[in-house]
PDB file of N, CA and C in Angstrom:
ATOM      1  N   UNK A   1      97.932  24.368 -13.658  1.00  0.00           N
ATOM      2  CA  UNK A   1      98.394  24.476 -12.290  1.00  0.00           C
ATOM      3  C   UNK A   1      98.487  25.934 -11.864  1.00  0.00           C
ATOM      4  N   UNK A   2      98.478  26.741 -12.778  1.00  0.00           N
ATOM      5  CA  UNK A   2      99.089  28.320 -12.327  1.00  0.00           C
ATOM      6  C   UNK A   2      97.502  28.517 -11.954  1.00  0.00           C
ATOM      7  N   UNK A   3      96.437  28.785 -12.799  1.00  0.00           N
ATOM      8  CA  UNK A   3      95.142  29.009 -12.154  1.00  0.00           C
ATOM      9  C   UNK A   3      94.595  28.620 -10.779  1.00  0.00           C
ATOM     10  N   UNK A   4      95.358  26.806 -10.591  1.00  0.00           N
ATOM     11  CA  UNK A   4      94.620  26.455  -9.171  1.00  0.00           C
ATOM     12  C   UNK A   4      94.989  27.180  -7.913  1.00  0.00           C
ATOM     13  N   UNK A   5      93.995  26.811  -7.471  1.00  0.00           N
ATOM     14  CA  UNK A   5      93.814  27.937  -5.871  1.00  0.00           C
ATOM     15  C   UNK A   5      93.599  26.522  -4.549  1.00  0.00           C
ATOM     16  N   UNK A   6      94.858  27.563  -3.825  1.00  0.00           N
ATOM     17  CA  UNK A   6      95.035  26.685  -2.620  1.00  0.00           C
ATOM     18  C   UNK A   6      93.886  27.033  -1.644  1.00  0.00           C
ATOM     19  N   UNK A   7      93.111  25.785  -1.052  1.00  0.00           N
ATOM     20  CA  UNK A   7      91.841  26.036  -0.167  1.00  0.00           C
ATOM     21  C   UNK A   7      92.018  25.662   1.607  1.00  0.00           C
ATOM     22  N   UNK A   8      93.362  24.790   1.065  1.00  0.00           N
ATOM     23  CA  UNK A   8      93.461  24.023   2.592  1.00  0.00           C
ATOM     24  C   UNK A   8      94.243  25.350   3.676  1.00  0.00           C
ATOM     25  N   UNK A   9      93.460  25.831   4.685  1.00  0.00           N
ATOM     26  CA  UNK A   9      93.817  26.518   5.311  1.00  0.00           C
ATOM     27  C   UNK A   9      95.555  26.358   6.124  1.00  0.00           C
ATOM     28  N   UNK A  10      95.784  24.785   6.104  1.00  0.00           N
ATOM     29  CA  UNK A  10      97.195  24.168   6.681  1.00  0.00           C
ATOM     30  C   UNK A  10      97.791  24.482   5.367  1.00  0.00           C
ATOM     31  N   UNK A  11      97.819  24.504   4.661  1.00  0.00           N
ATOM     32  CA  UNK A  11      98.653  24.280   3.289  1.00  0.00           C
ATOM     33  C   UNK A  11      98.975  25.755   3.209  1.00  0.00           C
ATOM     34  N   UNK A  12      98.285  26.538   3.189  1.00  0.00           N
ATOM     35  CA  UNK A  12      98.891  28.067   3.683  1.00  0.00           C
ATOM     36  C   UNK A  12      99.402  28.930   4.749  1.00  0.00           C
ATOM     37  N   UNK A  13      99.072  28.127   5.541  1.00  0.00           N
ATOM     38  CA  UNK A  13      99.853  28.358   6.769  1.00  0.00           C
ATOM     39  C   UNK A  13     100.923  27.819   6.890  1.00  0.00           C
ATOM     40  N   UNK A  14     101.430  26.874   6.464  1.00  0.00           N
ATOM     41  CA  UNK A  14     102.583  26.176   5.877  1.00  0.00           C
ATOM     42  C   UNK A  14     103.620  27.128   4.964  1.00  0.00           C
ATOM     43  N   UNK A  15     103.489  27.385   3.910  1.00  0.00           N
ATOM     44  CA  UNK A  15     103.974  28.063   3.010  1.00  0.00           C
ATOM     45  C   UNK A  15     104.075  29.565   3.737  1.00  0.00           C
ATOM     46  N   UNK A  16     103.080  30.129   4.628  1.00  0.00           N
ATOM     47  CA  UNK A  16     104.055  31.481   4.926  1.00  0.00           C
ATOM     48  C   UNK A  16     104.702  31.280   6.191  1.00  0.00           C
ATOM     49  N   UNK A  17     104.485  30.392   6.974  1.00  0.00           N
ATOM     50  CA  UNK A  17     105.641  29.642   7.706  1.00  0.00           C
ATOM     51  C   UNK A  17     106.708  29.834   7.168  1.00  0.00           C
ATOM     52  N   UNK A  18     106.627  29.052   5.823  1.00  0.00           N
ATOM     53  CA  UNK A  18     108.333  28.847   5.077  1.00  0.00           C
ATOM     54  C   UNK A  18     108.930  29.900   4.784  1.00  0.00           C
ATOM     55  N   UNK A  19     108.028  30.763   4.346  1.00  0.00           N
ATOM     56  CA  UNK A  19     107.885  32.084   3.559  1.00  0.00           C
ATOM     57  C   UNK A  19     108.984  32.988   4.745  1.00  0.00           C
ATOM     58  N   UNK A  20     108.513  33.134   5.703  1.00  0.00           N
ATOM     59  CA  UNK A  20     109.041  33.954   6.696  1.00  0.00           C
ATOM     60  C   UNK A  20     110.308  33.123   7.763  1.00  0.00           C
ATOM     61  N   UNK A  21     110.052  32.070   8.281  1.00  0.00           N
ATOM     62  CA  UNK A  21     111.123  31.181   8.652  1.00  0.00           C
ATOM     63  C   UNK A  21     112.041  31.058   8.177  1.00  0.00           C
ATOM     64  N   UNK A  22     112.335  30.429   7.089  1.00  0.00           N
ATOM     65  CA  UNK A  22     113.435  30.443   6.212  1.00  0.00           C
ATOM     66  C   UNK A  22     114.436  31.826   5.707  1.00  0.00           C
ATOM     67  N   UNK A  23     113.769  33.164   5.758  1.00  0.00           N
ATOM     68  CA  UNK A  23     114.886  34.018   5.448  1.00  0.00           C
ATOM     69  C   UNK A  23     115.098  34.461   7.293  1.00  0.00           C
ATOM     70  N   UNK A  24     114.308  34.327   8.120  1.00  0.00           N
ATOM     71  CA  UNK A  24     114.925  34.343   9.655  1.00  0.00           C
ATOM     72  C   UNK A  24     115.844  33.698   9.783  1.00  0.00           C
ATOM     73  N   UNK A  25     115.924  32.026   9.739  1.00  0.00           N
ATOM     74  CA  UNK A  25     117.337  31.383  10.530  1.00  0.00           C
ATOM     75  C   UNK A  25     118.645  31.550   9.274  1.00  0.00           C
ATOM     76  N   UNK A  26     118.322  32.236   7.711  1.00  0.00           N
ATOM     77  CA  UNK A  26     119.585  32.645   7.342  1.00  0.00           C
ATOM     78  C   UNK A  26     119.963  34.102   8.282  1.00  0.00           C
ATOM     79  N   UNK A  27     119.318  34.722   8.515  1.00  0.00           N
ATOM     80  CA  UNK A  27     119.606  35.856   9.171  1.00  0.00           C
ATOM     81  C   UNK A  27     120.310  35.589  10.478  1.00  0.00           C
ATOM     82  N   UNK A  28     119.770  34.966  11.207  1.00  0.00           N
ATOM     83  CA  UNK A  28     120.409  34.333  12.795  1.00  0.00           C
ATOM     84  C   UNK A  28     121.463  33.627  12.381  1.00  0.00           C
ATOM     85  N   UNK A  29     121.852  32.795  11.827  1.00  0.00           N
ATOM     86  CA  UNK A  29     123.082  32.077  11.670  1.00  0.00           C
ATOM     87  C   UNK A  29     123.994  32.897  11.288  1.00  0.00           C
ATOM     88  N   UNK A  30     123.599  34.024  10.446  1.00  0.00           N
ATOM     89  CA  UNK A  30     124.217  34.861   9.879  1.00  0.00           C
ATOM     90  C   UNK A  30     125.207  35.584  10.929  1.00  0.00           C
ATOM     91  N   UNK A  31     124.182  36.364  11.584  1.00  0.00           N
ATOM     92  CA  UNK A  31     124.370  36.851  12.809  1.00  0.00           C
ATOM     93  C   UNK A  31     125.551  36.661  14.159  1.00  0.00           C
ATOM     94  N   UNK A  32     124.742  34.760  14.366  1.00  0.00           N
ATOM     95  CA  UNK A  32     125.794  33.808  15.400  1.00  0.00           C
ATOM     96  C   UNK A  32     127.286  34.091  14.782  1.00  0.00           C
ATOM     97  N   UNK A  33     127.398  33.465  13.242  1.00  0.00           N
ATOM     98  CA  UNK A  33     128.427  33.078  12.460  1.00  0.00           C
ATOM     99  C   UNK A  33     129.179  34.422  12.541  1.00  0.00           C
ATOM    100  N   UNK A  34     128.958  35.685  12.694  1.00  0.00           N
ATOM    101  CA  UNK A  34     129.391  36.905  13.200  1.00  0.00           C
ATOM    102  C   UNK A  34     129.977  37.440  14.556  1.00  0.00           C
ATOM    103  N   UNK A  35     128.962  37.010  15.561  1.00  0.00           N
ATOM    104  CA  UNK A  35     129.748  37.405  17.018  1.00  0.00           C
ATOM    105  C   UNK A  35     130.530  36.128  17.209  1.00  0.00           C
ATOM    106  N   UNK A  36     130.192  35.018  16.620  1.00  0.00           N
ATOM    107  CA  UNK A  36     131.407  33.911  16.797  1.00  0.00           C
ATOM    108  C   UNK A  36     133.034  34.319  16.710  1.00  0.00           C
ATOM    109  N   UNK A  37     132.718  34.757  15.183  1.00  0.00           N
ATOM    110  CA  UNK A  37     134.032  35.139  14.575  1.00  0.00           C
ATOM    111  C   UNK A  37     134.971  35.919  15.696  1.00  0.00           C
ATOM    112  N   UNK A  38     134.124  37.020  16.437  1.00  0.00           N
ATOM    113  CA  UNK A  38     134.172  38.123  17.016  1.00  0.00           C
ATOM    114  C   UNK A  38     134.469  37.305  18.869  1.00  0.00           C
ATOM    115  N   UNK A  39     133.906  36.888  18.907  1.00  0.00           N
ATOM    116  CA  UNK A  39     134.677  36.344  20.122  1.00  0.00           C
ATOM    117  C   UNK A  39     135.311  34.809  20.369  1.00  0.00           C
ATOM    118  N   UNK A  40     135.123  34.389  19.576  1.00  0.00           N
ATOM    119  CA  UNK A  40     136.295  32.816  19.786  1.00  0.00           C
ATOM    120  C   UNK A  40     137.394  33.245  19.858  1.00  0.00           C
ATOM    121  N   UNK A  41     138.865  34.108  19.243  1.00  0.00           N
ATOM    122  CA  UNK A  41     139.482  34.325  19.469  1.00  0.00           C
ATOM    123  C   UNK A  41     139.918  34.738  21.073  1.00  0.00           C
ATOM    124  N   UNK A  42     139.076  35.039  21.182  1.00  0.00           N
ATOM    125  CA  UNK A  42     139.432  35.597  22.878  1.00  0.00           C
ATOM    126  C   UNK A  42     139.136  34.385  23.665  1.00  0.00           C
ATOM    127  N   UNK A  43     138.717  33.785  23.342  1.00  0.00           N
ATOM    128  CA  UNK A  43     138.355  32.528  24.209  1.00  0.00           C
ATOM    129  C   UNK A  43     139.301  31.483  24.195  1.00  0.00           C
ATOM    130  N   UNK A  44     140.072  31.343  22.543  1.00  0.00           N
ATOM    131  CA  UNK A  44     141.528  30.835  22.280  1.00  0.00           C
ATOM    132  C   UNK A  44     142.399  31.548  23.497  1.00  0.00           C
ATOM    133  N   UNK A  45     142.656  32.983  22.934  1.00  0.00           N
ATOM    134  CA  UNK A  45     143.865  33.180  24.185  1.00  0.00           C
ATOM    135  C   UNK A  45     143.446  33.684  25.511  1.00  0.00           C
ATOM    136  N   UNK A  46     142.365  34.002  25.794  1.00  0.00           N
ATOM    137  CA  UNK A  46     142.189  34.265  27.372  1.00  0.00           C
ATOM    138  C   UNK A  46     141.189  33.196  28.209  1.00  0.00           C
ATOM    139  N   UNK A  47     140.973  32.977  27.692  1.00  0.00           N
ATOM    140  CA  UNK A  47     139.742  32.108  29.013  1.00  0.00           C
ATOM    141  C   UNK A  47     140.803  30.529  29.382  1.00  0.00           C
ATOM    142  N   UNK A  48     141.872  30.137  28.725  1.00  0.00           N
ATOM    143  CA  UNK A  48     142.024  28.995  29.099  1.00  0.00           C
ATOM    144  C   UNK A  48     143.133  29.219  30.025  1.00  0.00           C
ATOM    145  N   UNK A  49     143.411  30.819  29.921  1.00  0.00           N
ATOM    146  CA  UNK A  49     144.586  30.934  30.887  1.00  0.00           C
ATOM    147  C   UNK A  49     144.302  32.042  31.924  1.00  0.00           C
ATOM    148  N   UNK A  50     145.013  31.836  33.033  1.00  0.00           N
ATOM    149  CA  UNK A  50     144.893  33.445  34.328  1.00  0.00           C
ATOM    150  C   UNK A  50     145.322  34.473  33.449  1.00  0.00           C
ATOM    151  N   UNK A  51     144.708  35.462  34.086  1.00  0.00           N
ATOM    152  CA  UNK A  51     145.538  36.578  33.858  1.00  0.00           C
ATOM    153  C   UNK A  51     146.065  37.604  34.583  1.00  0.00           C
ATOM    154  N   UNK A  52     146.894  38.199  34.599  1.00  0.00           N
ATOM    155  CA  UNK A  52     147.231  38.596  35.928  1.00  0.00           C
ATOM    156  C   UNK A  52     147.483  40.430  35.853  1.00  0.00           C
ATOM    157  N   UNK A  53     146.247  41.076  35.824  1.00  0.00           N
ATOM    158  CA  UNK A  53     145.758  42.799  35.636  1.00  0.00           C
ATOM    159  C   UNK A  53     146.712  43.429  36.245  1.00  0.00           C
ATOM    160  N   UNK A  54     147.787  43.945  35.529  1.00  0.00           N
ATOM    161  CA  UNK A  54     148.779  45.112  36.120  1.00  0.00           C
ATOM    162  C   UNK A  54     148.024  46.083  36.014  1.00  0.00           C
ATOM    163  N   UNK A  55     147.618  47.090  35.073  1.00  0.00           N
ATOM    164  CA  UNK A  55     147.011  48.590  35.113  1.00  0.00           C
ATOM    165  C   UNK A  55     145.561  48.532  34.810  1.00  0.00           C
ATOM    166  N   UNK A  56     144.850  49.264  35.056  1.00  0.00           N
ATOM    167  CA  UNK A  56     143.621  49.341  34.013  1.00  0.00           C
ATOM    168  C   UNK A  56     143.256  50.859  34.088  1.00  0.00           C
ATOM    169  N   UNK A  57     142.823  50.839  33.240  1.00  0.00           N
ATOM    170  CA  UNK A  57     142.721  52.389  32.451  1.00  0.00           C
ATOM    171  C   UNK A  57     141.402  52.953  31.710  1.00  0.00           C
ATOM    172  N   UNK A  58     141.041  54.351  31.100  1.00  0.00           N
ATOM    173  CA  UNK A  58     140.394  53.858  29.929  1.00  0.00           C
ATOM    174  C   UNK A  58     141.209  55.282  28.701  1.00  0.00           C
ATOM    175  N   UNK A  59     140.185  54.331  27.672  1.00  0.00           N
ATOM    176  CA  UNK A  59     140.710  55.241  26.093  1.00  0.00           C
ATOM    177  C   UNK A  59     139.758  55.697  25.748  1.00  0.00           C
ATOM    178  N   UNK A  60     140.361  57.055  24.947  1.00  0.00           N
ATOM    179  CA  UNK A  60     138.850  58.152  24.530  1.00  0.00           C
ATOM    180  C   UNK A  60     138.775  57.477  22.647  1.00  0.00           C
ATOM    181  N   UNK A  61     137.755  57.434  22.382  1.00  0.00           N
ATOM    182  CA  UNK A  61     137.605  57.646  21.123  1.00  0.00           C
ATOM    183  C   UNK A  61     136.754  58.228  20.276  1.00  0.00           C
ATOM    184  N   UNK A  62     136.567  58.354  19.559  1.00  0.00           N
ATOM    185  CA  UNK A  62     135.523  59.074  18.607  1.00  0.00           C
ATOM    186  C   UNK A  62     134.584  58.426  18.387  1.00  0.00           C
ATOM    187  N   UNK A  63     132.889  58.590  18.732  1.00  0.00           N
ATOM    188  CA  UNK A  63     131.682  57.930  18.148  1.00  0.00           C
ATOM    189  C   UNK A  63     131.574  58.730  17.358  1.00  0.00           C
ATOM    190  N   UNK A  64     130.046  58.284  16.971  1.00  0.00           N
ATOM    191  CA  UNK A  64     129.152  58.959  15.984  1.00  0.00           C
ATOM    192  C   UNK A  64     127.665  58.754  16.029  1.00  0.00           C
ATOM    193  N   UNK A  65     126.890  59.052  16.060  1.00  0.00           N
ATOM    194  CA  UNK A  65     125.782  59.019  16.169  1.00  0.00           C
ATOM    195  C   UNK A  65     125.224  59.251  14.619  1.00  0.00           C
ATOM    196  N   UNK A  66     123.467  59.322  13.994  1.00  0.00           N
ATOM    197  CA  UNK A  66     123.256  60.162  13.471  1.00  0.00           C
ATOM    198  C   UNK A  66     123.623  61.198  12.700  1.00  0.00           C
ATOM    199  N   UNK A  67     123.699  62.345  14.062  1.00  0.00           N
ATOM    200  CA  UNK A  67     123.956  63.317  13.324  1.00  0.00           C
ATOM    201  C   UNK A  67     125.041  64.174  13.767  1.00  0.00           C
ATOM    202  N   UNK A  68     125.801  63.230  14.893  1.00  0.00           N
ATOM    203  CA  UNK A  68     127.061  64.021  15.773  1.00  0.00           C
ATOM    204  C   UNK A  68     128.258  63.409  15.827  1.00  0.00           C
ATOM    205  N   UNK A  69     129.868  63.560  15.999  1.00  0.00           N
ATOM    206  CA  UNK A  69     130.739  62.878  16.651  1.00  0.00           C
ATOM    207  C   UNK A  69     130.499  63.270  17.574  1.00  0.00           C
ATOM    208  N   UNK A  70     131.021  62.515  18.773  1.00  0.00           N
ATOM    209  CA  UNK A  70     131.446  62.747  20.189  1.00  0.00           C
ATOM    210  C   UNK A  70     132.566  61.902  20.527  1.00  0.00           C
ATOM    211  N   UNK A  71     132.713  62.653  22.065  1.00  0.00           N
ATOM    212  CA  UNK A  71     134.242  61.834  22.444  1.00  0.00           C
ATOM    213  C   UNK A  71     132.916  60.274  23.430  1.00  0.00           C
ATOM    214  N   UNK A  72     133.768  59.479  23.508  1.00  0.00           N
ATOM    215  CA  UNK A  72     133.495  57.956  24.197  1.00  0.00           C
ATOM    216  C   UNK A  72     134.363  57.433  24.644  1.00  0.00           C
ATOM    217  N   UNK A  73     133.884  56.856  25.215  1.00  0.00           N
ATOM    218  CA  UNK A  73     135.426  56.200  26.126  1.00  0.00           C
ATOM    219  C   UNK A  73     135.252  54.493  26.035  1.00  0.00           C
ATOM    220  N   UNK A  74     136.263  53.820  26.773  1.00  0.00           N
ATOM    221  CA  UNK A  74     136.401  52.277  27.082  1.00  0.00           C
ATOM    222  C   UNK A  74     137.729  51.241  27.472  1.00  0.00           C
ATOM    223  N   UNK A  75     136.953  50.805  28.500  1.00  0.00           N
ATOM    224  CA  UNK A  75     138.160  50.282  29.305  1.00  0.00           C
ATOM    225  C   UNK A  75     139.308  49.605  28.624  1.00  0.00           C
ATOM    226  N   UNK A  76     140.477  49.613  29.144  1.00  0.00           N
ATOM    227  CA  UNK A  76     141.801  49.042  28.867  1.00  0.00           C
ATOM    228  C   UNK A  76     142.271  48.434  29.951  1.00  0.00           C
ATOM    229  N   UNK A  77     143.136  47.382  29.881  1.00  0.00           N
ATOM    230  CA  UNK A  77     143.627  46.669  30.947  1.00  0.00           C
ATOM    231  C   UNK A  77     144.892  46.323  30.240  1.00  0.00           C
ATOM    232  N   UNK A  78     146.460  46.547  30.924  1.00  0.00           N
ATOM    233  CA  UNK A  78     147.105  45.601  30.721  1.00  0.00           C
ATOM    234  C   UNK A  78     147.477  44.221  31.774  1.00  0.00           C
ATOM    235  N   UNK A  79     147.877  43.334  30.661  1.00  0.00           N
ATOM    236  CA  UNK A  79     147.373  41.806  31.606  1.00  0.00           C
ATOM    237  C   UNK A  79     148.693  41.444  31.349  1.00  0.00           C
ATOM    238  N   UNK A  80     149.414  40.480  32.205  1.00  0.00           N
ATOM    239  CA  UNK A  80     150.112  39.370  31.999  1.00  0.00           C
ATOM    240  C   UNK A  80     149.551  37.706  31.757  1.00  0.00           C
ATOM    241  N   UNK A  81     149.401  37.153  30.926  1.00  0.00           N
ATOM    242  CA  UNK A  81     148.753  35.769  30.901  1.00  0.00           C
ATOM    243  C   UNK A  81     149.759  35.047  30.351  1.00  0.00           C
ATOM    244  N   UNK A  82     148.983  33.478  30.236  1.00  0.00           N
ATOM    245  CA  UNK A  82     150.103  32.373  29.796  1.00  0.00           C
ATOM    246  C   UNK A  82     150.206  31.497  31.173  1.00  0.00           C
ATOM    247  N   UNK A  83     150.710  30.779  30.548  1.00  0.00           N
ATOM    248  CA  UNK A  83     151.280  29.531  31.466  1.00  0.00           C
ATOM    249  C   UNK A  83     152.317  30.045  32.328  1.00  0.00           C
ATOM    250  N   UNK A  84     152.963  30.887  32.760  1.00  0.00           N
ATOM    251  CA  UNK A  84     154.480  31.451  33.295  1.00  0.00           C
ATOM    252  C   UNK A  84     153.429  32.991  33.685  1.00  0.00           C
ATOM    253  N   UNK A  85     152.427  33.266  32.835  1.00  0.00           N
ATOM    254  CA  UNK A  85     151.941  35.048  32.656  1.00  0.00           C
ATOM    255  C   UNK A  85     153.220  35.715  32.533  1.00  0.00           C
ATOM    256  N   UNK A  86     154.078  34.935  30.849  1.00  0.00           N
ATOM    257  CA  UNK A  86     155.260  35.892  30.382  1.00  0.00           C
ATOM    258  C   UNK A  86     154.574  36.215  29.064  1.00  0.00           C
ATOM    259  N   UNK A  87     153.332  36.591  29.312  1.00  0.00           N
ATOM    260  CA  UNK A  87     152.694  37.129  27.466  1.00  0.00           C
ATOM    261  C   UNK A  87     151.995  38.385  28.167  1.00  0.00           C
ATOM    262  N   UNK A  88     152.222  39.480  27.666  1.00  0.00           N
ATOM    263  CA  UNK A  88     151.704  40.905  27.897  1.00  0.00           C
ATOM    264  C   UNK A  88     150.870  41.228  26.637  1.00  0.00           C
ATOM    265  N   UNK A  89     149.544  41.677  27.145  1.00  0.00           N
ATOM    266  CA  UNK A  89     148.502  41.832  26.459  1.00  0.00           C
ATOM    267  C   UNK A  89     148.097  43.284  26.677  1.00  0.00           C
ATOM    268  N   UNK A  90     147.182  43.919  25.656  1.00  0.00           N
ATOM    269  CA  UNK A  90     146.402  44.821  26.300  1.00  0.00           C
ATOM    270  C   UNK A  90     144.946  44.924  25.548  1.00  0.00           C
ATOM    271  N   UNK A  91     144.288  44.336  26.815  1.00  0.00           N
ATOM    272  CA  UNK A  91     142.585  43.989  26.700  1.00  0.00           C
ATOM    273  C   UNK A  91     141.664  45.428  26.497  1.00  0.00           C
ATOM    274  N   UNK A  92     140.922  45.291  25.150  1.00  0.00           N
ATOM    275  CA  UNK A  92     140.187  46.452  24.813  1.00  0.00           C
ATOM    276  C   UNK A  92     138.879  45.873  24.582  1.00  0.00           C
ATOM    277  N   UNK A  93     137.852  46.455  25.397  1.00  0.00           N
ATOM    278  CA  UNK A  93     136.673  45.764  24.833  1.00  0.00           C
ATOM    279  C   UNK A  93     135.655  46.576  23.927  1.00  0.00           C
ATOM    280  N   UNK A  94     134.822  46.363  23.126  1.00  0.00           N
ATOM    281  CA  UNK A  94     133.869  46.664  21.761  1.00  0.00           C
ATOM    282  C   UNK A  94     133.171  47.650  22.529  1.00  0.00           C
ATOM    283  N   UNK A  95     132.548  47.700  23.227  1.00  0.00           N
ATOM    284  CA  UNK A  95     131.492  48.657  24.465  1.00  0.00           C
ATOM    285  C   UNK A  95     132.567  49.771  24.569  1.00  0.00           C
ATOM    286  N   UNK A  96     131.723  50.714  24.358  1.00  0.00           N
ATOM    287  CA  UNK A  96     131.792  51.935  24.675  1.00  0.00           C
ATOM    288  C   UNK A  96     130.907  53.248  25.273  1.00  0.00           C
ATOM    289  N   UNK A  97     131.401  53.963  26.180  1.00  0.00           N
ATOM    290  CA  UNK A  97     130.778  54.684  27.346  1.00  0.00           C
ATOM    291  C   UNK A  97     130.423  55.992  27.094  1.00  0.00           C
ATOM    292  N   UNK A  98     130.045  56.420  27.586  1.00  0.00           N
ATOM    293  CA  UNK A  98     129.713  57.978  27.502  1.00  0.00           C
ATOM    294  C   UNK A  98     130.381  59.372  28.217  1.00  0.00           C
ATOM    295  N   UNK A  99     130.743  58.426  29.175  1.00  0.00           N
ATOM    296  CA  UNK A  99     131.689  58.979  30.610  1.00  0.00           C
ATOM    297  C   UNK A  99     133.070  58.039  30.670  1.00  0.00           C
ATOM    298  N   UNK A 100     134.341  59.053  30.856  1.00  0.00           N
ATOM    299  CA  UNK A 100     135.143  58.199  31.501  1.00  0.00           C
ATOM    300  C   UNK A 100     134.807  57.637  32.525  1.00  0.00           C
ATOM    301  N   UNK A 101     134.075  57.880  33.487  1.00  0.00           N
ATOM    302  CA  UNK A 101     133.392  57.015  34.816  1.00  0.00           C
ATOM    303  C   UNK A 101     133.064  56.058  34.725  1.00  0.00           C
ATOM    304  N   UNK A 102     131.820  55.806  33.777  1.00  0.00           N
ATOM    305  CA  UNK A 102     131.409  54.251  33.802  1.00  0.00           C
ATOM    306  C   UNK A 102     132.414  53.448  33.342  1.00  0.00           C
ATOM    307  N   UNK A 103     133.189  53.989  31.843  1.00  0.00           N
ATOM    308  CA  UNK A 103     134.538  52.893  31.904  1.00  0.00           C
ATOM    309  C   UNK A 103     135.836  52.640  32.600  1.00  0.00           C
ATOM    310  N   UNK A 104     135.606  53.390  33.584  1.00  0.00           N
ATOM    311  CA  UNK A 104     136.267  52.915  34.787  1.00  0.00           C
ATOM    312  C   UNK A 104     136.103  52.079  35.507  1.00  0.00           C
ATOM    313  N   UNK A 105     134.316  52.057  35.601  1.00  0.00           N
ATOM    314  CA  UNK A 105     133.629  51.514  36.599  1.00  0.00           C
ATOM    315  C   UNK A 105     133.807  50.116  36.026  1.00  0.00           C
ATOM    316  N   UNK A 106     133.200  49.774  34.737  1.00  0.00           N
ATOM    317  CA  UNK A 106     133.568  48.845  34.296  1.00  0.00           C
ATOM    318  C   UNK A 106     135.318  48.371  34.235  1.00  0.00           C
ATOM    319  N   UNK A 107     136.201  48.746  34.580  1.00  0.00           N
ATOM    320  CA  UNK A 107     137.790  48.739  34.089  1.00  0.00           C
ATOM    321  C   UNK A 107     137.727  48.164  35.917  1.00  0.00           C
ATOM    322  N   UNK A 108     136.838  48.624  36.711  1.00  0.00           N
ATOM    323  CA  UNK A 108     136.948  47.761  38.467  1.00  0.00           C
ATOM    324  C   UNK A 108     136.942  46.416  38.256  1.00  0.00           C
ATOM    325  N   UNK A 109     136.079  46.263  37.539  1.00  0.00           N
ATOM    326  CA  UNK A 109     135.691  44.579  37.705  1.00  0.00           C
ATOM    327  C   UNK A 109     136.889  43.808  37.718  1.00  0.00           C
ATOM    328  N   UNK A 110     137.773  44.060  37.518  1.00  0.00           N
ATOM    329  CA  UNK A 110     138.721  43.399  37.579  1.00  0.00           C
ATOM    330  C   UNK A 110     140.436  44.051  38.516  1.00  0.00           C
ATOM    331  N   UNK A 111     140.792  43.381  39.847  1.00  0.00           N
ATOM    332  CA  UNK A 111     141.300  43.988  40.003  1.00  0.00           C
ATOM    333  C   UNK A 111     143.104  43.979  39.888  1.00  0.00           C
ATOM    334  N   UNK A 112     143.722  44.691  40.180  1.00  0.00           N
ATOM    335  CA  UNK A 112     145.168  44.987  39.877  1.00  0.00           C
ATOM    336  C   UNK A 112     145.429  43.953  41.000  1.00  0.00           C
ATOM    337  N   UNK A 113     146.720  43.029  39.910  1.00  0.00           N
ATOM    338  CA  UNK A 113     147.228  42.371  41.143  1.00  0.00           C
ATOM    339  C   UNK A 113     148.754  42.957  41.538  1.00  0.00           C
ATOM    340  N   UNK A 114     149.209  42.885  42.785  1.00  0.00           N
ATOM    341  CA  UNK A 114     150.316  43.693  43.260  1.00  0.00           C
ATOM    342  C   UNK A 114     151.690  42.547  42.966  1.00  0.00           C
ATOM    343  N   UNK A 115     151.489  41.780  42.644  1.00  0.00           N
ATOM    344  CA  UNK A 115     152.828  40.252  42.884  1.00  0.00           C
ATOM    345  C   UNK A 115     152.295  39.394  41.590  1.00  0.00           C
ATOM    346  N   UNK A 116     153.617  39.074  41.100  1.00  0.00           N
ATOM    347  CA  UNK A 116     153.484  38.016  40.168  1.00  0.00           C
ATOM    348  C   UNK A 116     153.496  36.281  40.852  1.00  0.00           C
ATOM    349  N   UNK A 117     152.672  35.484  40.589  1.00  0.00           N
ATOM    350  CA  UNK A 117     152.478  34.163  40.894  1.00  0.00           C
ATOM    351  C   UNK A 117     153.518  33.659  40.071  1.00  0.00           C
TER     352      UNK A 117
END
C-alpha cells in the first residue's frame, strides 16, 4: 500500500481539501470561541438593560507598535444601568485611537443624559 499511487484526480483533490480545511475551521472556531468569550459578557450586563450616560470622556494609554511606545487614547463613559439604573458602571472599549479627538468622537455616539428616568 505505501508504494501505490493515487491516479484519481477527485481523490486528490479531496485529500488537500481535507488537508487545508480541516486545520482552517480549528482555527475559526478557535478564533469565534475567543471574541465570544470577549464579548458575551457585555451582552449579559448591558444590552438587556438602558443605560443611562452621565459623563463620557477619554483615557490615555500606552501602545506599542514594532518598534515604538506611544501615548493612545479610548473612550470612557460612565453609565447608570439596571432595572431602577441604580448600578454604576464605567464602559471602556478594546479600540484604541491615535488622537484624543477621534476618541471623543467616538465617546459622541452616545449622548449624556441630563435626568434620571
Amino acid at each position: 500500500m505505501v508504494g501505490h499511487n493515487i491516479k484519481d484526480p477527485r481523490a486528490i483533490a479531496c485529500i488537500v481539501f481535507a488537508a487545508i480545511g480541516f486545520p482552517t475551521i480549528i482555527v475559526l472556531l478557535t478564533m469565534g470561541g475567543v471574541f465570544f468569550a470577549d464579548e458575551h459578557p457585555k451582552v449579559l450586563n448591558y444590552a438587556s438593560s438602558m443605560c443611562q450616560v452621565d459623563s463620557r470622556s477619554y483615557k490615555s494609554y500606552e501602545c506599542k507598535s514594532r518598534a515604538y511606545r506611544y501615548t493612545c487614547y479610548g473612550p470612557v463613559w460612565d453609565v447608570h444601568h439596571g432595572e431602577k439604573r441604580d448600578v454604576f458602571a464605567i464602559v471602556e472599549i478594546n479600540k484604541r485611537y491615535r488622537s484624543f479627538s477621534e476618541a471623543l468622537d467616538k465617546a459622541d455616539e452616545y449622548q449624556v443624559s441630563k435626568y434620571q428616568n
